[in-house]
Protein backbone atom coordinates (compact mmCIF):
# COMPACT_ATOMS: atom_id res chain seq x y z
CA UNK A 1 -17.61 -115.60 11.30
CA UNK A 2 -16.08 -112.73 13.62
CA UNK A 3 -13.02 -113.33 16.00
CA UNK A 4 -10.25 -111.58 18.21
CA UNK A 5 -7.21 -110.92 17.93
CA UNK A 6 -4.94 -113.13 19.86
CA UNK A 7 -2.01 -111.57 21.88
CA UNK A 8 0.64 -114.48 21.40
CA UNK A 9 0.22 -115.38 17.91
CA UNK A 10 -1.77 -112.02 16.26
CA UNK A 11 -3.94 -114.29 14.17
CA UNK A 12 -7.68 -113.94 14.39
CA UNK A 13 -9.69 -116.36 16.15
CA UNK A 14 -13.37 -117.32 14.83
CA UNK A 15 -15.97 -116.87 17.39
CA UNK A 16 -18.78 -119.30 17.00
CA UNK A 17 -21.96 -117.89 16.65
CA UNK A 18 -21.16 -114.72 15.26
CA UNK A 19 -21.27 -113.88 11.01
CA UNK A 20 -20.92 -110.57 9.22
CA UNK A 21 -22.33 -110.19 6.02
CA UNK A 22 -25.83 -109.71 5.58
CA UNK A 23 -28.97 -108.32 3.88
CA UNK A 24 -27.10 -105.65 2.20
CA UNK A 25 -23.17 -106.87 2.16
CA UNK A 26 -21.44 -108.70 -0.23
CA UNK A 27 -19.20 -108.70 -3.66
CA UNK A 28 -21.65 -107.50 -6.76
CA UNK A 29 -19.41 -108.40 -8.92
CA UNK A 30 -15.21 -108.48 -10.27
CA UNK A 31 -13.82 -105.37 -12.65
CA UNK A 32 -12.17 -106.57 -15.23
CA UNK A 33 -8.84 -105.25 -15.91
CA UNK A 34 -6.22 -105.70 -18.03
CA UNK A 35 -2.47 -106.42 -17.76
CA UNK A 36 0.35 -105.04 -19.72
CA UNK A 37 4.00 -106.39 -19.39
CA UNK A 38 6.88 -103.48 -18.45
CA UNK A 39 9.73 -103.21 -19.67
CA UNK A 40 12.60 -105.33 -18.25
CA UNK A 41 14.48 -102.25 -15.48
CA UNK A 42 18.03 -101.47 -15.19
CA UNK A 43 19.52 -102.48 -11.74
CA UNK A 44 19.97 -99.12 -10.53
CA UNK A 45 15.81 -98.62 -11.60
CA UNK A 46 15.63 -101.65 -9.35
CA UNK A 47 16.61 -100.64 -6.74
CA UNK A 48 15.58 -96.93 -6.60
CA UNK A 49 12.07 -98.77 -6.78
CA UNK A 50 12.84 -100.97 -3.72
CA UNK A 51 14.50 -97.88 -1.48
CA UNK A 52 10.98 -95.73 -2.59
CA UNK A 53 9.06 -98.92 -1.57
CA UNK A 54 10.42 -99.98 1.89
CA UNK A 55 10.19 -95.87 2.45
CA UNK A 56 6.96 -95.37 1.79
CA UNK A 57 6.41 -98.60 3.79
CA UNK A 58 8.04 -96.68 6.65
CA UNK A 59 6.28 -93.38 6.16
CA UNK A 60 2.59 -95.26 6.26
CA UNK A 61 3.45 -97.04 9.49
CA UNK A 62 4.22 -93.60 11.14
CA UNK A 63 1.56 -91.71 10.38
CA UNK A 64 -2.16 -92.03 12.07
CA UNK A 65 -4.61 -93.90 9.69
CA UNK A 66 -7.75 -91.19 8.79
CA UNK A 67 -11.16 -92.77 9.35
CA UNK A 68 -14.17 -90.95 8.02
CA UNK A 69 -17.65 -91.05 7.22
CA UNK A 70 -17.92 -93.49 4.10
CA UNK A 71 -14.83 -95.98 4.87
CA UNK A 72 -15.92 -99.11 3.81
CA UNK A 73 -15.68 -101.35 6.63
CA UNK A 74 -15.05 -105.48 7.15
CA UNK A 75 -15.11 -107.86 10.32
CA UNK A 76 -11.79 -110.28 9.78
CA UNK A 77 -11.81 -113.27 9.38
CA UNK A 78 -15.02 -112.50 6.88
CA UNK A 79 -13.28 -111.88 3.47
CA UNK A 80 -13.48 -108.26 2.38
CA UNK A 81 -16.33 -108.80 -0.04
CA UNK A 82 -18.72 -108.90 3.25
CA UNK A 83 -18.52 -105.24 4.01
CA UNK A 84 -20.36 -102.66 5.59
CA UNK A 85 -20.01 -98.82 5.93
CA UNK A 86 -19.13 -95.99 8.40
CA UNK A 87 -21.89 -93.36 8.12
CA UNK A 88 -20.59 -91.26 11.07
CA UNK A 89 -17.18 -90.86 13.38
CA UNK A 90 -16.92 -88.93 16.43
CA UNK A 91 -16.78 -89.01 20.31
CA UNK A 92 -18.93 -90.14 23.05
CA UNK A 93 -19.58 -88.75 26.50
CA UNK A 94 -16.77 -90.57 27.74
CA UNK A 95 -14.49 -89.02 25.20
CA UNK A 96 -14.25 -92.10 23.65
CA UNK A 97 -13.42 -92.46 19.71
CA UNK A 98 -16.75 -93.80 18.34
CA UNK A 99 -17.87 -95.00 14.50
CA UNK A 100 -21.67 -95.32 13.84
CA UNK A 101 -22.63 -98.52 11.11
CA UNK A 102 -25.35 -100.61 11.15
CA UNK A 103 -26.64 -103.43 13.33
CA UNK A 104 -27.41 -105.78 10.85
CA UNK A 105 -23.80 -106.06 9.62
CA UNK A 106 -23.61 -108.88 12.31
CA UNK A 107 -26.03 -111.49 12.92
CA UNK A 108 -25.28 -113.33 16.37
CA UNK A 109 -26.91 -117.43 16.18
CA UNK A 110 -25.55 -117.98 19.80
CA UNK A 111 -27.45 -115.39 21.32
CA UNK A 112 -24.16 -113.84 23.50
CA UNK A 113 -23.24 -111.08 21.93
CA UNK A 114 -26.30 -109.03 20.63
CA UNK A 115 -27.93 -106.50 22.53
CA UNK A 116 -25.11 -106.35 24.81
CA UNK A 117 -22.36 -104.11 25.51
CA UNK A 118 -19.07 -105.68 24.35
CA UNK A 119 -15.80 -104.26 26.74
CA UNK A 120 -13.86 -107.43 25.17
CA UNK A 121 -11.80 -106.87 21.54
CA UNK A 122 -13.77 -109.82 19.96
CA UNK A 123 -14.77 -108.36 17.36
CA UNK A 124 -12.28 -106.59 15.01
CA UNK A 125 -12.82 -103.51 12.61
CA UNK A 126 -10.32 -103.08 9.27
CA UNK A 127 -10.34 -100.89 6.83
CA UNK A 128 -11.71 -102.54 3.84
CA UNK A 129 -9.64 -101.40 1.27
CA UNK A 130 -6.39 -101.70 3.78
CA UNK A 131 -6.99 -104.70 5.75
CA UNK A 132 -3.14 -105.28 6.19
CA UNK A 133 -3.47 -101.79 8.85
CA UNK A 134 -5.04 -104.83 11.16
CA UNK A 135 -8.32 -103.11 13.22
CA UNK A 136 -9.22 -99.87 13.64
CA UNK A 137 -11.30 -100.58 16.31
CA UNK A 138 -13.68 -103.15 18.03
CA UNK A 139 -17.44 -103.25 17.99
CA UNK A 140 -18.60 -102.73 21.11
CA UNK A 141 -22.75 -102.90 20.44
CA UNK A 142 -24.92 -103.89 17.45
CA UNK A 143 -28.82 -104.95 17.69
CA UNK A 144 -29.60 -108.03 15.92
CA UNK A 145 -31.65 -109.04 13.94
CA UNK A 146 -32.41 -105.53 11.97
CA UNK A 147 -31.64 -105.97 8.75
CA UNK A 148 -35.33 -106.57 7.77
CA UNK A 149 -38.35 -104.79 8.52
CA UNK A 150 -39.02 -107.33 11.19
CA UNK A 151 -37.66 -107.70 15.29
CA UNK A 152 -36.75 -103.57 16.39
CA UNK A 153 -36.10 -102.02 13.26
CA UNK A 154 -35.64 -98.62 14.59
CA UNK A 155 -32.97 -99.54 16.49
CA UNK A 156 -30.77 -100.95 13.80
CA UNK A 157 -27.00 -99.71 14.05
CA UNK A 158 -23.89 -100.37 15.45
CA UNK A 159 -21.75 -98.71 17.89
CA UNK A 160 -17.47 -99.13 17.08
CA UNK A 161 -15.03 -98.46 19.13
CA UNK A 162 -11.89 -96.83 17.28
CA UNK A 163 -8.37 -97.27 18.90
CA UNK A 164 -6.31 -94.01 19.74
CA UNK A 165 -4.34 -94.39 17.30
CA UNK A 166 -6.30 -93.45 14.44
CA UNK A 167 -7.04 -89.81 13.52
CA UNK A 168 -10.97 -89.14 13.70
CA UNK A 169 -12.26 -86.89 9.89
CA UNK A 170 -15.80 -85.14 9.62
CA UNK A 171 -14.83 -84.81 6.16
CA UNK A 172 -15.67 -88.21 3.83
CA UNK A 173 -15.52 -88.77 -0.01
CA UNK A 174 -18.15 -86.96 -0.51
CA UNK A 175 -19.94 -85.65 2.67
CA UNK A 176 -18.54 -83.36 5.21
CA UNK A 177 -20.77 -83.52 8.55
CA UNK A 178 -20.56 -80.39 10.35
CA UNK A 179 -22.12 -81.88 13.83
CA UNK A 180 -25.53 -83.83 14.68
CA UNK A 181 -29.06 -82.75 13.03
CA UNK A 182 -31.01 -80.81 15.72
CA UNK A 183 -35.01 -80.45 14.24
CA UNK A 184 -36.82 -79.21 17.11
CA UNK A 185 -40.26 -79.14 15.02
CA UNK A 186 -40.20 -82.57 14.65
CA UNK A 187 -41.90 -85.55 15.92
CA UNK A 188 -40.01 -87.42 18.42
CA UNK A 189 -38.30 -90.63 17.98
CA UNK A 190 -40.13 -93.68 19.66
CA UNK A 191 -37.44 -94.63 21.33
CA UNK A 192 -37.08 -91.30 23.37
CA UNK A 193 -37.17 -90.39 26.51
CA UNK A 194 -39.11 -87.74 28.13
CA UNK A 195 -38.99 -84.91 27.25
CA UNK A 196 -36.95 -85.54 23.76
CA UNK A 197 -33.92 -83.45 23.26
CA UNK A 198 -33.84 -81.41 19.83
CA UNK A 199 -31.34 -84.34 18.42
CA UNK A 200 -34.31 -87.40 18.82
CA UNK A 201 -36.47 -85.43 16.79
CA UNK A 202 -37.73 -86.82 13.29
CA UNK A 203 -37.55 -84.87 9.87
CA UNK A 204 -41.30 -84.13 8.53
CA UNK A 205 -41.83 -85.09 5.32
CA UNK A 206 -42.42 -83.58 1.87
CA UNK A 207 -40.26 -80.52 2.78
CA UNK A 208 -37.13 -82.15 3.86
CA UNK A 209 -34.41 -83.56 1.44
CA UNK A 210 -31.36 -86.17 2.57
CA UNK A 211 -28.01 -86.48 1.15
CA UNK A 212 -26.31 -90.06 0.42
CA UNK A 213 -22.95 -91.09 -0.56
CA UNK A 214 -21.95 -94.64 -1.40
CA UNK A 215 -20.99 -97.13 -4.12
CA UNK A 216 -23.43 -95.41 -6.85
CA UNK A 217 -21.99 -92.20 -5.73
CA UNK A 218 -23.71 -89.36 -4.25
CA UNK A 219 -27.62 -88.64 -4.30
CA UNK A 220 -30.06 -86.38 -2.52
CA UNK A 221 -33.92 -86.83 -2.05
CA UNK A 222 -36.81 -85.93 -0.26
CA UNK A 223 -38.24 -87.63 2.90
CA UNK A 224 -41.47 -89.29 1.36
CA UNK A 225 -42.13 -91.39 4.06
CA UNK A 226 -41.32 -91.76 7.90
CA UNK A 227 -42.00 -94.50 9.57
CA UNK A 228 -41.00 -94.44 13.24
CA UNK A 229 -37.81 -93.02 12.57
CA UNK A 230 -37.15 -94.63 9.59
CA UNK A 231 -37.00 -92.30 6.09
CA UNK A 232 -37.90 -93.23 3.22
CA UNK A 233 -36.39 -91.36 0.07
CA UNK A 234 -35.19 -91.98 -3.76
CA UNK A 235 -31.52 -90.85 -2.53
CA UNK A 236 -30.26 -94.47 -3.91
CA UNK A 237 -28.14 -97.11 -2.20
CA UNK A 238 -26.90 -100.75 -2.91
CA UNK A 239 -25.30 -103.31 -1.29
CA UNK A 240 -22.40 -102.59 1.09
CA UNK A 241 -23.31 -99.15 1.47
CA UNK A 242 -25.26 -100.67 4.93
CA UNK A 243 -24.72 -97.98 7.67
CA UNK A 244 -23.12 -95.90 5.04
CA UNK A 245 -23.80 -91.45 5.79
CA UNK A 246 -26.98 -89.51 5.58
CA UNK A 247 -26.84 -85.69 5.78
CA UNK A 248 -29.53 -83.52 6.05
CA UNK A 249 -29.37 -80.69 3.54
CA UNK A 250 -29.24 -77.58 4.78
CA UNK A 251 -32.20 -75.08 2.80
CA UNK A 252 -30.15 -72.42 1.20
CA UNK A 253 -26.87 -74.97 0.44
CA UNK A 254 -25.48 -76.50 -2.39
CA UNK A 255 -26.72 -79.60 -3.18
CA UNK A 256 -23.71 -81.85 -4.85
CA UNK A 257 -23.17 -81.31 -8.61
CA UNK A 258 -20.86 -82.24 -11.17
CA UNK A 259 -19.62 -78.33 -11.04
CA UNK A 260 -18.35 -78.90 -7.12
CA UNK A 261 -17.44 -82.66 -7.72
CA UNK A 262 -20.57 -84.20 -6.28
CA UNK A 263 -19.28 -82.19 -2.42
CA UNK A 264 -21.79 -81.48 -0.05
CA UNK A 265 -22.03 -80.14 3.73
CA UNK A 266 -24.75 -80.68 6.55
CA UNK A 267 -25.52 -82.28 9.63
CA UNK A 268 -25.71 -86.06 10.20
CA UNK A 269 -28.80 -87.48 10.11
CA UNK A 270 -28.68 -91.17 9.84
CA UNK A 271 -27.22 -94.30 8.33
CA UNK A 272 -27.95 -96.53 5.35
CA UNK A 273 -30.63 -99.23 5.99
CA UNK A 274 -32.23 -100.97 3.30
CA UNK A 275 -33.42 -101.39 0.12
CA UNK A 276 -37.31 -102.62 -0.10
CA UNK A 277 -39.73 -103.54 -2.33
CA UNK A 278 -42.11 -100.11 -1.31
CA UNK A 279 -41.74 -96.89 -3.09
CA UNK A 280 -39.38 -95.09 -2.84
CA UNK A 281 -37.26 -98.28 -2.11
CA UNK A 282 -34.33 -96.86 -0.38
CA UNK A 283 -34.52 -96.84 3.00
CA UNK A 284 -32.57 -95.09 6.21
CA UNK A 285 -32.52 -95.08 9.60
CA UNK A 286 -32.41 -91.65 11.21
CA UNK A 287 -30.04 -90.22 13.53
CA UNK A 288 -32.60 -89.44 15.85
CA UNK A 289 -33.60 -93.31 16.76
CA UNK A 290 -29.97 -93.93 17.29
CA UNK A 291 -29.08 -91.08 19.43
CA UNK A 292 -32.36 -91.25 21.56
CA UNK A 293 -31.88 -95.32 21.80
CA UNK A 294 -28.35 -94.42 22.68
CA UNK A 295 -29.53 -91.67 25.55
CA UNK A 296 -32.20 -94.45 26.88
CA UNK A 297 -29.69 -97.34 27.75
CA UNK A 298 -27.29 -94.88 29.54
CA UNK A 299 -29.80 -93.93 31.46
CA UNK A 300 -30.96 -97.33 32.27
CA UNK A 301 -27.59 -98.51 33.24
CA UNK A 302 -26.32 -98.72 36.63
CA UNK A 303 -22.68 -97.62 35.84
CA UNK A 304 -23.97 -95.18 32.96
CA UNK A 305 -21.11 -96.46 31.31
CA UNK A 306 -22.59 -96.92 27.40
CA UNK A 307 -20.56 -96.89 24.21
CA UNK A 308 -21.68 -94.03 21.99
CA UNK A 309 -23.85 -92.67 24.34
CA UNK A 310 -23.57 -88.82 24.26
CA UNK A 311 -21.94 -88.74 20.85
CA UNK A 312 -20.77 -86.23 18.73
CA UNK A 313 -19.69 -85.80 15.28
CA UNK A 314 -16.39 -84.97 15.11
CA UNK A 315 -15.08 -81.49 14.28
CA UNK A 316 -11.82 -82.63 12.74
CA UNK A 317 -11.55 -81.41 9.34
């Protein structure tokens, strides 16, 4: 279940109704490992080891934490096994720090929470692999359900919040983004407005290949198939990788190798979705269906006040 953050006590409250882990989250497995015993240390050893420790300790708590397309992300109090992943970071119209995952990472049984915007800090972001940080940021809107092919499934991803205090990075393990895939040639999203702006246009396919970084490391592909927005390509995903990055690759670029350490450069153009039992199996949803859904509730909302809408990748390095 998902919860806040309470003032008084700083321990996370379940909210009922609300579960993260889904179609494509969860542990796939321990690593074994294997222990060795040190050497007993002289005091002095001792306690150089402590002073470095309670430093370093110091020196973390000072500096701004770095989130980036490809964090692995988890929704306290959900162990850290149920993850998902950040496939882009940025700003919104608003100028407010936004992260891009997907929708399914949440499924909502009451009914309260999905489809909505969320101003309230109910539901908490970490850092998977440094939960102790406490949240980066809050969701603030995820559709549910998507994680099938059922319900809206171009319209699966999730819109986070990220606190000031964090430091926004265009640059991930693997993929750098250098802004938002423009393809005016393409067909429009369905869930565009009139007339579609050169961002809510679709990739063609046959002649277009996307770039993918998660667990299985990094793998590129061309768009076989598009259906309404969502690609599908043999770049390969698993598990966790849910809302991970997609970048478009740029005709002329390097494509990632082991002679530049897998590294590659390009526009965002959509998240992690699925895997299915069609050909090719892996499955994304494009930037375009996000962005043009995004543009389409602002513009149906009274205050024009919608998380994400407007947004940007970020140029931080």
């Amino acid at each position: 279940m998902t919860g806040k953050t309470s003032k008084k006590t700083g321990k996370i409250r379940a909210i009922p109704g609300l579960v993260a882990a889904l179609a494509l989250t969860g542990s796939l497995g321990a690593v074994a490992a294997t222990a060795h015993a040190a050497a007993p240390a002289a005091p002095h050893a001792e306690q150089t080891k402590a002073k470095a420790k309670t430093e370093a300790k110091a020196k973390a708590k000072t500096e701004a934490k770095r989130v980036y397309n490809g964090m692995q992300i988890a929704f306290p109090p959900n162990p850290t096994k149920l993850f998902c992943t950040i496939g882009a970071v940025g700003t919104d119209d608003h100028q407010r720090r936004i992260a891009i995952s997907a929708g399914h990472c949440i499924r909502d049984k009451s009914g309260k929470y999905a489809d909505h915007e969320i101003r309230d800090n109910i539901i908490p972001v970490v850092d998977r692999n440094d939960p102790k940080y406490g949240p980066i940021g809050y969701v603030r809107y995820f559709k549910d359900p998507q994680g099938s092919q059922t319900g809206h499934a171009t319209k699966d991803y999730m819109v986070i919040e990220l606190l000031p205090k964090v430091t926004l990075s265009s640059q991930g393990p693997h993929l750098k983004q250098t802004g938002v895939l423009k393809y005016p040639k393409g067909p429009v999203s369905p869930n565009a407005l009139k007339p579609a702006r050169d961002t809510e246009r679709l990739l063609t396919t046959g002649n277009n290949e996307i770039i993918t970084s998660g667990q299985t490391g990094t793998w590129y592909g061309t768009v076989m198939n598009n259906d309404k927005g969502i690609y599908r390509a043999p770049a390969a995903n698993k598990a966790g990788d849910s809302g991970g990055p997609v970048i478009w690759h740029v005709p002329g670029t390097d494509l990632p190798s082991q002679a530049n350490k897998f590294q590659a450069a390009g526009p965002w153009a959509g998240i992690t979705k699925a895997v299915t039992l069609q050909l090719p199996p892996f499955n994304y949803t494009s930037s375009a269906n996000i962005l043009a859904d995004l543009r389409a509730r602002e513009a149906a909302a009274p205050k024009h006040d919608i998380f994400g809408a407007g947004f940007e990748v970020t140029p931080n390095p």
